[in-house]
N, C-alpha and C. Protein backbone atom coordinates (compact mmCIF):
# COMPACT_ATOMS: atom_id res chain seq x y z
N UNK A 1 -3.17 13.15 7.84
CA UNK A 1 -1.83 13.12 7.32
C UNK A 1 -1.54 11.73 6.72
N UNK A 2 -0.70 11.61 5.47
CA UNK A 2 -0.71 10.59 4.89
C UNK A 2 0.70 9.75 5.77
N UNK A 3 0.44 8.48 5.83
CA UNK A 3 1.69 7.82 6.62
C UNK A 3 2.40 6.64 5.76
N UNK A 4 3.58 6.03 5.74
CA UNK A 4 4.15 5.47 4.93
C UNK A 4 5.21 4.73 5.65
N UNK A 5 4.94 3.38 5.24
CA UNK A 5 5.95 2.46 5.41
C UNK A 5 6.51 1.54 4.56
N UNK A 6 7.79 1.25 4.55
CA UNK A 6 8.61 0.45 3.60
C UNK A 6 8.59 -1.15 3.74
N UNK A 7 8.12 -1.67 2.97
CA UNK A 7 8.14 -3.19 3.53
C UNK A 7 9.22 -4.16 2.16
N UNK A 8 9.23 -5.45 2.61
CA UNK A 8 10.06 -5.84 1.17
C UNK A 8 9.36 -7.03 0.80
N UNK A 9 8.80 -7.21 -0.61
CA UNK A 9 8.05 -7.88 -1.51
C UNK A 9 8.68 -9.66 -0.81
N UNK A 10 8.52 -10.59 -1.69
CA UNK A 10 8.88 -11.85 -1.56
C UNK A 10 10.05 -12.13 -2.30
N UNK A 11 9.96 -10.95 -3.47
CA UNK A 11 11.16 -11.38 -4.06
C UNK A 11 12.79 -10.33 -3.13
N UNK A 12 12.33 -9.80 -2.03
CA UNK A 12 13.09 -9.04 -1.72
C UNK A 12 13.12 -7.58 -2.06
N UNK A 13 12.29 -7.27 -3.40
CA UNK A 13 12.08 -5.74 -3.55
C UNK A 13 11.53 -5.17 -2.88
N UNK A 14 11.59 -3.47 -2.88
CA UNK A 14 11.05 -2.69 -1.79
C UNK A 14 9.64 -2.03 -2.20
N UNK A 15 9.07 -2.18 -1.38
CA UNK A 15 7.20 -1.79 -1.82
C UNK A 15 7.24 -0.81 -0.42
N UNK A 16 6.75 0.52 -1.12
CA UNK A 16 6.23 1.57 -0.02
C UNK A 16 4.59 1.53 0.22
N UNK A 17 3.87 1.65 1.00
CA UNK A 17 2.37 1.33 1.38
C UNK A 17 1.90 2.74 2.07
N UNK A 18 1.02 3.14 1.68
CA UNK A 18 0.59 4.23 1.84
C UNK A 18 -0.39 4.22 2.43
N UNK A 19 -1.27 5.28 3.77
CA UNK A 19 -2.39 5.05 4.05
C UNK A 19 -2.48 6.70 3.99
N UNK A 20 -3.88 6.99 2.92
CA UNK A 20 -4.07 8.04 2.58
C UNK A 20 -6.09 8.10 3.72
N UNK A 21 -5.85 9.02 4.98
CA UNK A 21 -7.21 9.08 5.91
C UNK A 21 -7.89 9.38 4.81
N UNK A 22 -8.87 9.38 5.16
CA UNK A 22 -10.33 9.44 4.60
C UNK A 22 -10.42 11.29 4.61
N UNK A 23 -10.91 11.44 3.39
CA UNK A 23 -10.43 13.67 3.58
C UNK A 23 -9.18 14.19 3.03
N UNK A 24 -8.96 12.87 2.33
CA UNK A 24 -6.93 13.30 2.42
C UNK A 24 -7.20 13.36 0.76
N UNK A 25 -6.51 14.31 0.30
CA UNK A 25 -6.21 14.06 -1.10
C UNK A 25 -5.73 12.61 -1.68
N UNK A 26 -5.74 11.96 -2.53
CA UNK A 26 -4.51 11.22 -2.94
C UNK A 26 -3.52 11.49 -3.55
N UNK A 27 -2.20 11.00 -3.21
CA UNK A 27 -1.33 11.76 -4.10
C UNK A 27 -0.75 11.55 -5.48
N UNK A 28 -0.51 12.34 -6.45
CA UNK A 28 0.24 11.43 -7.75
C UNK A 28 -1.44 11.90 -8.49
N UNK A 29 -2.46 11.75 -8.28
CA UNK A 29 -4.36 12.08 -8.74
C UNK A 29 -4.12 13.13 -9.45
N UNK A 30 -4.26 13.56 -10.29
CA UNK A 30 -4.94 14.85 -10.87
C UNK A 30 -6.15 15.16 -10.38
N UNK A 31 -6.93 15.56 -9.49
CA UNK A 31 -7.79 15.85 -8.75
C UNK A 31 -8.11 16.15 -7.67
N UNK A 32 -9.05 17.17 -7.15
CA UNK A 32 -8.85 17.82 -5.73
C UNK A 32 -9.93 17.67 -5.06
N UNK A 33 -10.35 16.02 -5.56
CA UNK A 33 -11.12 15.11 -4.51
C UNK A 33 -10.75 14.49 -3.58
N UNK A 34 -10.87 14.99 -2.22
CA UNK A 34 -10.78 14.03 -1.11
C UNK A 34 -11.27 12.57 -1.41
N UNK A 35 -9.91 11.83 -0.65
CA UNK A 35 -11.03 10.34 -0.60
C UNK A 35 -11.95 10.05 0.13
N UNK A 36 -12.71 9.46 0.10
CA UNK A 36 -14.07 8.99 0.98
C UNK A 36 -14.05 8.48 1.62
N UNK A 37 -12.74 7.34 2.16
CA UNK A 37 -12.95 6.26 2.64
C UNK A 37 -11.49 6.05 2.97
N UNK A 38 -10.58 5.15 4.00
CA UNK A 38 -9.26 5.39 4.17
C UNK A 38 -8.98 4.32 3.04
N UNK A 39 -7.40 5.00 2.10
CA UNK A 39 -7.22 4.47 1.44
C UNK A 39 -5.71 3.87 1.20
N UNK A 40 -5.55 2.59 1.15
CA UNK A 40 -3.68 2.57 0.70
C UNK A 40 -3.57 2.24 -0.39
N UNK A 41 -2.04 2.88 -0.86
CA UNK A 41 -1.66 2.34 -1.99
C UNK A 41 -0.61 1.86 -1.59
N UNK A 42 -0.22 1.06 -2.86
CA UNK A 42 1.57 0.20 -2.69
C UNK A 42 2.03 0.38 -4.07
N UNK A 43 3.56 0.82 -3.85
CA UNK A 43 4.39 1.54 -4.66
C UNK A 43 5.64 0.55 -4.78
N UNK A 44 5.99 0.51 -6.10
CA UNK A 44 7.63 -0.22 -5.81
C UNK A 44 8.37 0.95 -6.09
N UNK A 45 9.20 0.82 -5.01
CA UNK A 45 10.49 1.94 -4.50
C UNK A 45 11.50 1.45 -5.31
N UNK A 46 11.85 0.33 -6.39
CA UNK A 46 12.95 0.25 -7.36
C UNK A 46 12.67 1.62 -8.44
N UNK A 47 11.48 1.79 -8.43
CA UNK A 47 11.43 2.81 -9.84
C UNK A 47 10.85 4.06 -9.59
N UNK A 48 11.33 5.35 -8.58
CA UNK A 48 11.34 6.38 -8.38
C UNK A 48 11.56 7.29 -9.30
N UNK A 49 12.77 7.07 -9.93
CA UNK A 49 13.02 8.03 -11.25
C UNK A 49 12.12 8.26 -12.45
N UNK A 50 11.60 7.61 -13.15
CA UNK A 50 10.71 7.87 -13.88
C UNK A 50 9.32 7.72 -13.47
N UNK A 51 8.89 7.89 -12.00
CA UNK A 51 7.22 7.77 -11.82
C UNK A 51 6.87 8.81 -10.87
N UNK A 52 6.82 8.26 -9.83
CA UNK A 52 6.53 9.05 -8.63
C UNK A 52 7.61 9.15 -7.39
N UNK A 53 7.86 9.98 -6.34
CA UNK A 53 8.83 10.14 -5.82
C UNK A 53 8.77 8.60 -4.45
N UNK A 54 7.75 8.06 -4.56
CA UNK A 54 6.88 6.94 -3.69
C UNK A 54 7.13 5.43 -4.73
N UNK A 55 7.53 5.83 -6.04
CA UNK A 55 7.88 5.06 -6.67
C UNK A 55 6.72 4.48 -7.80
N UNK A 56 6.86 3.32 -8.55
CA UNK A 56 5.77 3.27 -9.56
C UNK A 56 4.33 2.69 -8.65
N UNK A 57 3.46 3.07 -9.23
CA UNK A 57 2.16 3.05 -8.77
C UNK A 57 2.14 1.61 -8.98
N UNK A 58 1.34 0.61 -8.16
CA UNK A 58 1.13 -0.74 -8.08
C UNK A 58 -0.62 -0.91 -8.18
N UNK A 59 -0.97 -0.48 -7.18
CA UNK A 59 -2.43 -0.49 -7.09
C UNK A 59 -3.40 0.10 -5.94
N UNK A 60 -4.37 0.21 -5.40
CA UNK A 60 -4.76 0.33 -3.87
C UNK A 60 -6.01 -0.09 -3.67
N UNK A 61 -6.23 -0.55 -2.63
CA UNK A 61 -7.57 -1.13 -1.70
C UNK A 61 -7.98 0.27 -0.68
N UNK A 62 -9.21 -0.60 -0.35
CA UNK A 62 -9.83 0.30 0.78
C UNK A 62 -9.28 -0.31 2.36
N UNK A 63 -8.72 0.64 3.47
CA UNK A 63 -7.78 0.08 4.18
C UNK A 63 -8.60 -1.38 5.50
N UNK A 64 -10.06 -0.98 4.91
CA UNK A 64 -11.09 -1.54 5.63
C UNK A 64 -11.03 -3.21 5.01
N UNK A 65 -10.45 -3.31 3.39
CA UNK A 65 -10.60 -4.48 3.20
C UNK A 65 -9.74 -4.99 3.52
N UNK A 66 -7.79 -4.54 3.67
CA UNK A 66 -7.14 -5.06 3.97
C UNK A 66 -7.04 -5.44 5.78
N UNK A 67 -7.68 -4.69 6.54
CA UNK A 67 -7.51 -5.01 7.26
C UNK A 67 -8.51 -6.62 7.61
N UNK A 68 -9.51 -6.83 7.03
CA UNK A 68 -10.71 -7.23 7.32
C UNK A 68 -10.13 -8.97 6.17
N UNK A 69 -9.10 -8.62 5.45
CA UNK A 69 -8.50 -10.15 5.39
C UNK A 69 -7.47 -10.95 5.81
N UNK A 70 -8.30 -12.51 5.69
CA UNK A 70 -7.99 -13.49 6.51
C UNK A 70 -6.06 -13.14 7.22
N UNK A 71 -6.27 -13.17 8.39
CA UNK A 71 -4.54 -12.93 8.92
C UNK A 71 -3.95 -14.22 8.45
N UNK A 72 -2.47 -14.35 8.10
CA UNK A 72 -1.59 -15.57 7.99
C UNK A 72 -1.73 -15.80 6.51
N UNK A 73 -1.90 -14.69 5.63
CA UNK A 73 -1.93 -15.14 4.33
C UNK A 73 -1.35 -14.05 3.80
N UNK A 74 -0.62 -13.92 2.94
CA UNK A 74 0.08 -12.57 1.58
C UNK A 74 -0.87 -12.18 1.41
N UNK A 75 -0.50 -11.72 0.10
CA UNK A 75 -1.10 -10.44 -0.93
C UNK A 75 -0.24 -10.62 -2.52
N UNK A 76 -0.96 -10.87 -3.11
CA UNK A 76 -0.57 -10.74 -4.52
C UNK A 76 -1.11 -9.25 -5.03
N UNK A 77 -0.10 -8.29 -5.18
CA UNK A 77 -0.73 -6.94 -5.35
C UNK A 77 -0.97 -7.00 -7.30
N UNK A 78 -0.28 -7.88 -8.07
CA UNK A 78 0.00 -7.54 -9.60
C UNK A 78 -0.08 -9.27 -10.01
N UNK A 79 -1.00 -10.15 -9.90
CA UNK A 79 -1.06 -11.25 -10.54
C UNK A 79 -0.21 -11.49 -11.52
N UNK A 80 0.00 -11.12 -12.64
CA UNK A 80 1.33 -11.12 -13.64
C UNK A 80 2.04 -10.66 -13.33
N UNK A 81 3.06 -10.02 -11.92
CA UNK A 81 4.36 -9.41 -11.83
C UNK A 81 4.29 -10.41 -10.60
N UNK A 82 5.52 -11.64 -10.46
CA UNK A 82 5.87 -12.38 -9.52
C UNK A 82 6.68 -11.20 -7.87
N UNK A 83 7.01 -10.19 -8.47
CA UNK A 83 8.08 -9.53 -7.64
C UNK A 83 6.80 -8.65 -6.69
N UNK A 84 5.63 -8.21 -7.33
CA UNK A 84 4.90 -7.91 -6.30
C UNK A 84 3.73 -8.29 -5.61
N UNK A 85 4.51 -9.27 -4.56
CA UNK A 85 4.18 -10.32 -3.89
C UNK A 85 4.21 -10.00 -2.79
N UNK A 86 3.25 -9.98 -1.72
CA UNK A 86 3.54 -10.00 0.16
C UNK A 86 3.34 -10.93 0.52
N UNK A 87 4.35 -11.66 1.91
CA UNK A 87 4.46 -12.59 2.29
C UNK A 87 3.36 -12.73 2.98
N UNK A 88 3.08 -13.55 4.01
CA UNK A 88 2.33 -13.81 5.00
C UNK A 88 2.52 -12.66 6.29
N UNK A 89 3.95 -13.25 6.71
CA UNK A 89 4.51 -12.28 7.44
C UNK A 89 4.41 -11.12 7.64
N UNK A 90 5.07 -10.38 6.45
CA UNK A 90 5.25 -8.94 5.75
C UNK A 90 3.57 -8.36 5.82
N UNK A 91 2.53 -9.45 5.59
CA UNK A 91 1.33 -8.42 5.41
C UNK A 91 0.52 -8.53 6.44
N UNK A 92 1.03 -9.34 7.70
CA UNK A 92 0.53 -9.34 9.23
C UNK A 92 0.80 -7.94 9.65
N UNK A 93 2.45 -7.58 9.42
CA UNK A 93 3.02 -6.62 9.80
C UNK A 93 1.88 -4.65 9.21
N UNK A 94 1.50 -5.19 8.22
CA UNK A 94 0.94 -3.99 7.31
C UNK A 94 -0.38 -4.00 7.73
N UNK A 95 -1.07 -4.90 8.16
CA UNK A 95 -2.13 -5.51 8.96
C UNK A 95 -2.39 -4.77 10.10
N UNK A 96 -1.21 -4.75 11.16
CA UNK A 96 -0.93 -4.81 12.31
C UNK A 96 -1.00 -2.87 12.36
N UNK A 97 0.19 -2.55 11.18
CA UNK A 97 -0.11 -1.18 10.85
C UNK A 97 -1.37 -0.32 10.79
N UNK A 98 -1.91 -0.44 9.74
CA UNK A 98 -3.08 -0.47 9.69
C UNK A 98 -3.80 -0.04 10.54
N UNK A 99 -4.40 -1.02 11.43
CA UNK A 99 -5.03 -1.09 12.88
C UNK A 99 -4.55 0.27 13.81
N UNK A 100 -3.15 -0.03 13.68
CA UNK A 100 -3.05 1.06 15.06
C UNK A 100 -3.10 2.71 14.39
N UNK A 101 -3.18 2.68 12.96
CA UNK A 101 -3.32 4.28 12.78
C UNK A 101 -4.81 4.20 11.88
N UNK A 102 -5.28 3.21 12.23
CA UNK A 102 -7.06 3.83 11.58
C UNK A 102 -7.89 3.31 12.83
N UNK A 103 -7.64 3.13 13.99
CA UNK A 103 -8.40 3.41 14.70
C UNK A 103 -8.10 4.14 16.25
């Protein structure tokens, strides 16, 4: 089952994070390939109306890499978009997530 939590960027915007298990469709894909591997995405929840109901698509990792980097540091999810930014904090917390529903 896919699980979802709301966190808020650096600039204060809202980013939804997705952890799609390994077997799980992805959602928003045109395709009825399971993923291989557990996967998240991160969504900004300002722009629901014209994208996805999870909001506009940002990007996604494998949940193995995020968990597996250095703790006490962000996440720059969009190098040219300042607003989608994770703090230190904020991505301990997604970190912390993580962990307790992939293993």
């Amino acid at each position: 089952m896919i699980k979802r939590i709301d966190v808020k960027g650096v600039a204060g915007n809202p980013i939804r994070v997705l952890l799609i298990p390994k077997g799980n469709k992805c959602p928003y894909i045109i395709s009825d390939i399971p993923c291989h591997v557990d996967t998240v995405q991160f969504y900004d929840l300002k722009y629901t109306e014209n994208f996805t109901p999870d909001g506009q698509y940002i990007g996604a990792y494998y949940s193995s890499t995020l968990i597996e980097k250095t703790p006490n540091t962000g996440l720059d999810l969009y190098g040219s978009e300042p607003s989608w930014k994770i703090n230190a904090s904020t991505f301990s917390l997604i970190q912390d997530w993580l962990l307790y529903h992939t293993t």
